[in-house]
Protein backbone atom coordinates (compact mmCIF):
# COMPACT_ATOMS: atom_id res chain seq x y z
CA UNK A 1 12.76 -44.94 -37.73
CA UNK A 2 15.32 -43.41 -35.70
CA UNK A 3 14.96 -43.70 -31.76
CA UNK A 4 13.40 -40.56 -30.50
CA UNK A 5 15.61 -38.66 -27.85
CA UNK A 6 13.30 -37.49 -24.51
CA UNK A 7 16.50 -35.88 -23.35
CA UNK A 8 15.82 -31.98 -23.01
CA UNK A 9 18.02 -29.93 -21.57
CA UNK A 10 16.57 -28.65 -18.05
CA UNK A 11 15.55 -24.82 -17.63
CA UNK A 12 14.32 -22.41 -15.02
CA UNK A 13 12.11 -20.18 -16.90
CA UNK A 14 10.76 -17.01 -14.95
CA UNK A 15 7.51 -16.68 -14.13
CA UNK A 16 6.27 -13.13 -13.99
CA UNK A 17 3.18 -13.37 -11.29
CA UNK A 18 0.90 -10.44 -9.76
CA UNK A 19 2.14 -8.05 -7.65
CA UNK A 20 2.49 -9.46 -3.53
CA UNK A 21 1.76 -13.05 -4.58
CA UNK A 22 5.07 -14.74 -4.24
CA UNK A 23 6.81 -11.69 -2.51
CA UNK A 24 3.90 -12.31 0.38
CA UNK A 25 6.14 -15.19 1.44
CA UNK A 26 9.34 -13.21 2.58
CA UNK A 27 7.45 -9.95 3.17
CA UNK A 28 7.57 -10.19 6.82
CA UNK A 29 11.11 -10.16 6.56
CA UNK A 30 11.63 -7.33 4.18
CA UNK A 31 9.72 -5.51 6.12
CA UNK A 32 11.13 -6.19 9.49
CA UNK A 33 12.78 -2.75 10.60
CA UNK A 34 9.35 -1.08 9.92
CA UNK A 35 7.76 -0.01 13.52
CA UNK A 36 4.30 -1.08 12.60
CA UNK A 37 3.44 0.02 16.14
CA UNK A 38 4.79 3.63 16.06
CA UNK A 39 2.82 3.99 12.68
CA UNK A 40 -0.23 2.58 14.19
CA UNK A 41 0.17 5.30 17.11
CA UNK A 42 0.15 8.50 14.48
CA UNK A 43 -3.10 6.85 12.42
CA UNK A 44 -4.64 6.36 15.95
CA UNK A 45 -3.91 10.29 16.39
CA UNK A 46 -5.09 10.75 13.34
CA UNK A 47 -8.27 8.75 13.29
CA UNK A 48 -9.31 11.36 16.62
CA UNK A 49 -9.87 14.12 14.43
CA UNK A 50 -13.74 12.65 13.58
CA UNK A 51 -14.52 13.66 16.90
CA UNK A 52 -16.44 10.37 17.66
CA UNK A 53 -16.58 7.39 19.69
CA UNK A 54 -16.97 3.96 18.36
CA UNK A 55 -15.70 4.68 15.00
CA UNK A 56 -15.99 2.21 12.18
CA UNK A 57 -12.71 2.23 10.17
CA UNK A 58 -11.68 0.65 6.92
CA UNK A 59 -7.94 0.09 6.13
CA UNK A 60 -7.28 -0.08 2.38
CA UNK A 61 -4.53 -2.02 0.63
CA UNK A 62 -3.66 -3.45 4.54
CA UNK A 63 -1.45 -6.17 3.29
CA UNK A 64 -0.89 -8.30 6.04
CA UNK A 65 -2.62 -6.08 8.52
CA UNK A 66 -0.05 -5.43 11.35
CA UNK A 67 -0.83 -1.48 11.70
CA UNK A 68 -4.32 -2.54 12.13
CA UNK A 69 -3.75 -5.28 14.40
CA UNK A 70 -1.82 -3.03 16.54
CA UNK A 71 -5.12 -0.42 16.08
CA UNK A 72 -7.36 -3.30 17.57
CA UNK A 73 -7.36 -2.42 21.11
CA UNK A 74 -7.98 0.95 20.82
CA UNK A 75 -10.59 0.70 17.61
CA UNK A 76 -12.81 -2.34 17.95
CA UNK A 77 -15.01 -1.63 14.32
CA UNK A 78 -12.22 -2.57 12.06
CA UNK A 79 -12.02 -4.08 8.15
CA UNK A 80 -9.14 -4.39 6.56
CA UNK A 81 -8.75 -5.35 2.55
CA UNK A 82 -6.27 -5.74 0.05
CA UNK A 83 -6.17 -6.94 -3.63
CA UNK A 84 -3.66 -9.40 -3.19
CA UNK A 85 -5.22 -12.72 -0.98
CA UNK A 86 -1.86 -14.00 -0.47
CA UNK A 87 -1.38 -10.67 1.73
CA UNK A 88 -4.17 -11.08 3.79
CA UNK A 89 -3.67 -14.30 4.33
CA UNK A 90 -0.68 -13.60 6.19
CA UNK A 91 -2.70 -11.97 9.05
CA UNK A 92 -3.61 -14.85 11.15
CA UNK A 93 -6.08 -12.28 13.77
CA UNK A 94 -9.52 -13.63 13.89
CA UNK A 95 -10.16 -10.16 15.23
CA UNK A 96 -9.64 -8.71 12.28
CA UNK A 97 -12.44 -8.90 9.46
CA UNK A 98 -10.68 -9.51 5.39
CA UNK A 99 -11.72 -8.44 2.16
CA UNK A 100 -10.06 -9.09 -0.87
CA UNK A 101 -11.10 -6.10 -2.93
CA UNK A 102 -9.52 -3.05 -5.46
CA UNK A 103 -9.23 -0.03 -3.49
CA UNK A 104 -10.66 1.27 -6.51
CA UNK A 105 -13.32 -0.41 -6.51
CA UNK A 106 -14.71 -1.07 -3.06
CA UNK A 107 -17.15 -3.65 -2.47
CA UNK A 108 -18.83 -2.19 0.31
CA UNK A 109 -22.58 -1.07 1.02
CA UNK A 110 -22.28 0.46 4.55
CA UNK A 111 -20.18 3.19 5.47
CA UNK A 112 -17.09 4.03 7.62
CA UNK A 113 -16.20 7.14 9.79
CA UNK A 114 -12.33 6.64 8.55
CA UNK A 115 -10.35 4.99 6.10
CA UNK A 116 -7.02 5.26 5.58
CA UNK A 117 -4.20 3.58 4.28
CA UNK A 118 -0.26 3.71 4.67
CA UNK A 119 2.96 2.62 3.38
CA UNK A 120 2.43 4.77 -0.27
CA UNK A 121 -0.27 1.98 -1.11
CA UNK A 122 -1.48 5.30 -3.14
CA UNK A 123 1.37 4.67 -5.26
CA UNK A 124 1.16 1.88 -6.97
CA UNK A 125 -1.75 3.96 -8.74
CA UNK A 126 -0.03 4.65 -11.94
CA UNK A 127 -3.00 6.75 -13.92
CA UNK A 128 -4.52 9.85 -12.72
CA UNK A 129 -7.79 8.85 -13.94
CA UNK A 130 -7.03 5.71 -11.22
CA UNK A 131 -6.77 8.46 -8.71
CA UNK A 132 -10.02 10.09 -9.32
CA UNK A 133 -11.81 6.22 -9.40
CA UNK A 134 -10.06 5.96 -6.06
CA UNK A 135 -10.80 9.30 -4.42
CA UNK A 136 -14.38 8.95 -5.85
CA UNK A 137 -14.79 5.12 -4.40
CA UNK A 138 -13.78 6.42 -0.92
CA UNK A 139 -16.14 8.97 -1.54
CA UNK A 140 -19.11 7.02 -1.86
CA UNK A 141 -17.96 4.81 1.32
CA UNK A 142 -17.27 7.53 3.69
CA UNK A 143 -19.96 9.16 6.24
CA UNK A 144 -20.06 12.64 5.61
CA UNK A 145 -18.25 13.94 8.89
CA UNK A 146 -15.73 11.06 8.34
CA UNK A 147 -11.89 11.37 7.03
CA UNK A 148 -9.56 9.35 4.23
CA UNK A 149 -6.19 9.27 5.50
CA UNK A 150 -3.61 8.19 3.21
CA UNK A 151 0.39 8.76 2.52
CA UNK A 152 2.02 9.37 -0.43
CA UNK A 153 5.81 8.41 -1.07
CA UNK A 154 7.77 11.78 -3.37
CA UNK A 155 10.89 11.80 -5.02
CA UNK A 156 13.05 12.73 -2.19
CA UNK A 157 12.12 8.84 -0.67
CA UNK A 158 12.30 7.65 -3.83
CA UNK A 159 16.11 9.02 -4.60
CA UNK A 160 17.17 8.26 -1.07
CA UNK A 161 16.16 4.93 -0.58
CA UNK A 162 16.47 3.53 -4.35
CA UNK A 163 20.25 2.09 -3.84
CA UNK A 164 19.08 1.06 -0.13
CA UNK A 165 16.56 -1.42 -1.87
CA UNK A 166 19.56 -3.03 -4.04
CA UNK A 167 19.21 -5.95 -1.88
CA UNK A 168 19.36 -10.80 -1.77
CA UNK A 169 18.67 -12.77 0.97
CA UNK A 170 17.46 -16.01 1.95
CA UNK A 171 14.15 -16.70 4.05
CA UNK A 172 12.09 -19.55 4.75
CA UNK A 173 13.98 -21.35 1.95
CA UNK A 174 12.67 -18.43 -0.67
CA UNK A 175 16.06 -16.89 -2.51
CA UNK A 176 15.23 -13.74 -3.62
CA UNK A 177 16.66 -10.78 -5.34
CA UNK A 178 15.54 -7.26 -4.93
CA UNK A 179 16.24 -4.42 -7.73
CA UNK A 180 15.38 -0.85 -7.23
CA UNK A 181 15.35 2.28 -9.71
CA UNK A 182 13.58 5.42 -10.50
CA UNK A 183 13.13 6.93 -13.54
CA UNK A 184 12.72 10.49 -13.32
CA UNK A 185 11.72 10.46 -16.75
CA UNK A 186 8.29 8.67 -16.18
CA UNK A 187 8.36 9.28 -12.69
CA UNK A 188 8.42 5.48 -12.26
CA UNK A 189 9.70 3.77 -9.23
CA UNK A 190 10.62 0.55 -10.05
CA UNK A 191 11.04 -2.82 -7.36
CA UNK A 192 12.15 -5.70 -9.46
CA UNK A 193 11.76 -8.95 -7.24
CA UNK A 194 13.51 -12.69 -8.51
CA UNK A 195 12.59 -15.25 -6.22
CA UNK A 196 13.43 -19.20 -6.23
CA UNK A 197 10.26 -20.66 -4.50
CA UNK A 198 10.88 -23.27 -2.01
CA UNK A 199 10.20 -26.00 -4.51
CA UNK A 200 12.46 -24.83 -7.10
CA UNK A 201 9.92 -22.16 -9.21
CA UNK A 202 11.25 -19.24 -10.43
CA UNK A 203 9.12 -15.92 -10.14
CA UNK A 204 9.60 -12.53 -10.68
CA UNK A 205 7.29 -9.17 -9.53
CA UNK A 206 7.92 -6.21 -11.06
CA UNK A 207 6.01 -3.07 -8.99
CA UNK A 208 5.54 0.25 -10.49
CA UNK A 209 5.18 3.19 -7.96
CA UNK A 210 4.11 6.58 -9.77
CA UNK A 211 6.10 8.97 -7.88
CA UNK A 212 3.55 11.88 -8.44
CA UNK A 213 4.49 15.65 -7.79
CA UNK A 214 3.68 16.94 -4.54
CA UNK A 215 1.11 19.54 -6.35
CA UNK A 216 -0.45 16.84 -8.33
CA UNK A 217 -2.60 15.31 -5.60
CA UNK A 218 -4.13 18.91 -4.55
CA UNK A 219 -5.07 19.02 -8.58
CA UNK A 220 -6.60 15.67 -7.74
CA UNK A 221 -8.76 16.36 -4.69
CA UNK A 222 -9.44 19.71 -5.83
CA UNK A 223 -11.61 17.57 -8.76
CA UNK A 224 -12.91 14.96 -6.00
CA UNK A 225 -15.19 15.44 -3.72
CA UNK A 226 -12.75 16.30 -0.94
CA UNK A 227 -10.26 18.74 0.35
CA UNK A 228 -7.22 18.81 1.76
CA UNK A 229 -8.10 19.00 5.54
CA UNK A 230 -4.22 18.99 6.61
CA UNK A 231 -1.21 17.82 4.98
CA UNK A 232 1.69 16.72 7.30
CA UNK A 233 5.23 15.50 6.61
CA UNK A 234 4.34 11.59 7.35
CA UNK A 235 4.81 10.65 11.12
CA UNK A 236 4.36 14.38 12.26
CA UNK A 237 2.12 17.00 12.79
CA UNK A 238 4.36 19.54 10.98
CA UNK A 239 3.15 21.27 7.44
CA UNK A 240 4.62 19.03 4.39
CA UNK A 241 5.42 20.71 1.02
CA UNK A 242 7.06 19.79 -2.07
CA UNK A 243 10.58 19.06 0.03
CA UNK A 244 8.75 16.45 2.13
CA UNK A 245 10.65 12.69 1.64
CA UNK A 246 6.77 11.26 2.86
CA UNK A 247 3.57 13.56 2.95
CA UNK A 248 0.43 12.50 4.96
CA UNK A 249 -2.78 13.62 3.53
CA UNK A 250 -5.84 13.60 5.35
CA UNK A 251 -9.04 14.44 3.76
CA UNK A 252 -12.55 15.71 4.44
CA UNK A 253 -15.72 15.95 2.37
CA UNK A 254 -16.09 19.50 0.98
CA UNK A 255 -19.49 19.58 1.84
CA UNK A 256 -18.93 19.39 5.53
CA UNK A 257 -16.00 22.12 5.38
């Protein structure tokens, strides 16, 4: 018999994992220009419009919780959740109470007085049956008198910032590579992340934002059991319409109109 050769030549095959598992790692940098103060400021604003003290308040797809931790001192009831644990995990404030959870499919027996979430979390909802799960979910969790604030990223961001997201770096000893693109044909927006892992792994995320049309979400809410208590270019008080880069929706209960 012939002597068996255990040379193989060495490869780097790509892992595809879920979406924020390996990109938690460098997210803090990536994410580093984004006031997470200033946007904690406008939900604070925001959050007075329930027109009661002591609210409980429920942040959905947090990640790793900084607009919340800069919430704390002014809101003291706070939960914040996310699907992906390597997110949360990231958010080292024992102040702060984590769930791992769906935003579509909350875990949660009590209620809140507000909910929100930021950063076009709404996005990554690709299926407008999704939506309605979502809407309906929130629904179910919210006191009646209480509001679901939530932004939505529209095609203006997505064609102005999709060659700014073209972007490598180094962090932590993670080498990654990130790849943006929209396709106005499926209304996709795509983020495309390669990363070499510390110890040599190869990984790749591939997020899909649905860049909805501005009208589409009043179509949604008008089937939920909302409505659309105001709807403000994101960061302002000022009237957003299909033009916005950024819209802000907050919502109320129909039955308490």
């Amino acid at each position: 018999m012939g002597r068996k050769n255990n040379y193989e030549p060495e490869t780097k095959k790509i892992v595809t994992v879920s979406n924020y598992s390996a990109v938690a790692e460098i997210y803090p940098h990536i994410m580093r220009s984004i006031d997470y103060k200033k946007w904690a400021d406008y939900i604070f604003q925001i959050s007075k419009e329930v027109k009661k003290k002591n609210i409980s308040v429920l942040e959905l797809a947090s990640g790793t919780g900084h607009t919340s931790s800069n919430l704390k001192t002014r809101i003291k009831k706070i939960i914040i959740s996310d699907l992906s644990y390597p997110m949360l995990s990231n958010q080292k404030d024992s102040q702060l109470l984590k769930v791992c959870c769906d935003m579509k499919s909350l875990p949660f027996k009590k209620k809140f007085d507000f909910i929100f979430s930021t950063f076009d979390s709404v996005n990554y909802i690709n299926k407008k049956e999704n939506i309605n799960k979502l809407l309906d979910d929130v629904s179910r969790c919210l006191t009646d008198n209480g509001l679901f604030a939530f932004d939505v990223s529209l095609e203006k961001n997505s064609l102005k910032y999709e060659k700014y997201l073209n972007r490598r770096g180094k962090v932590n000893g993670v080498v990654f590579q990130q790849r943006s693109f929209f396709d106005k044909r499926t209304r996709i927006h795509y983020n495309h992340f390669e990363l070499t892992l510390a110890n040599g792994k190869k990984v790749e995320e591939i997020h899909k934002q649905k860049i909805y049309l501005f009208e589409d979400y009043f179509d949604f809410i008008e089937k939920s059991d909302f409505y659309v208590y105001k709807c403000y270019k994101a960061f302002t008080f000022d009237n957003a319409d299909e033009n916005t880069e950024r819209a802000q929706f907050i919502l109320k209960k129909k039955s308490y109109a």
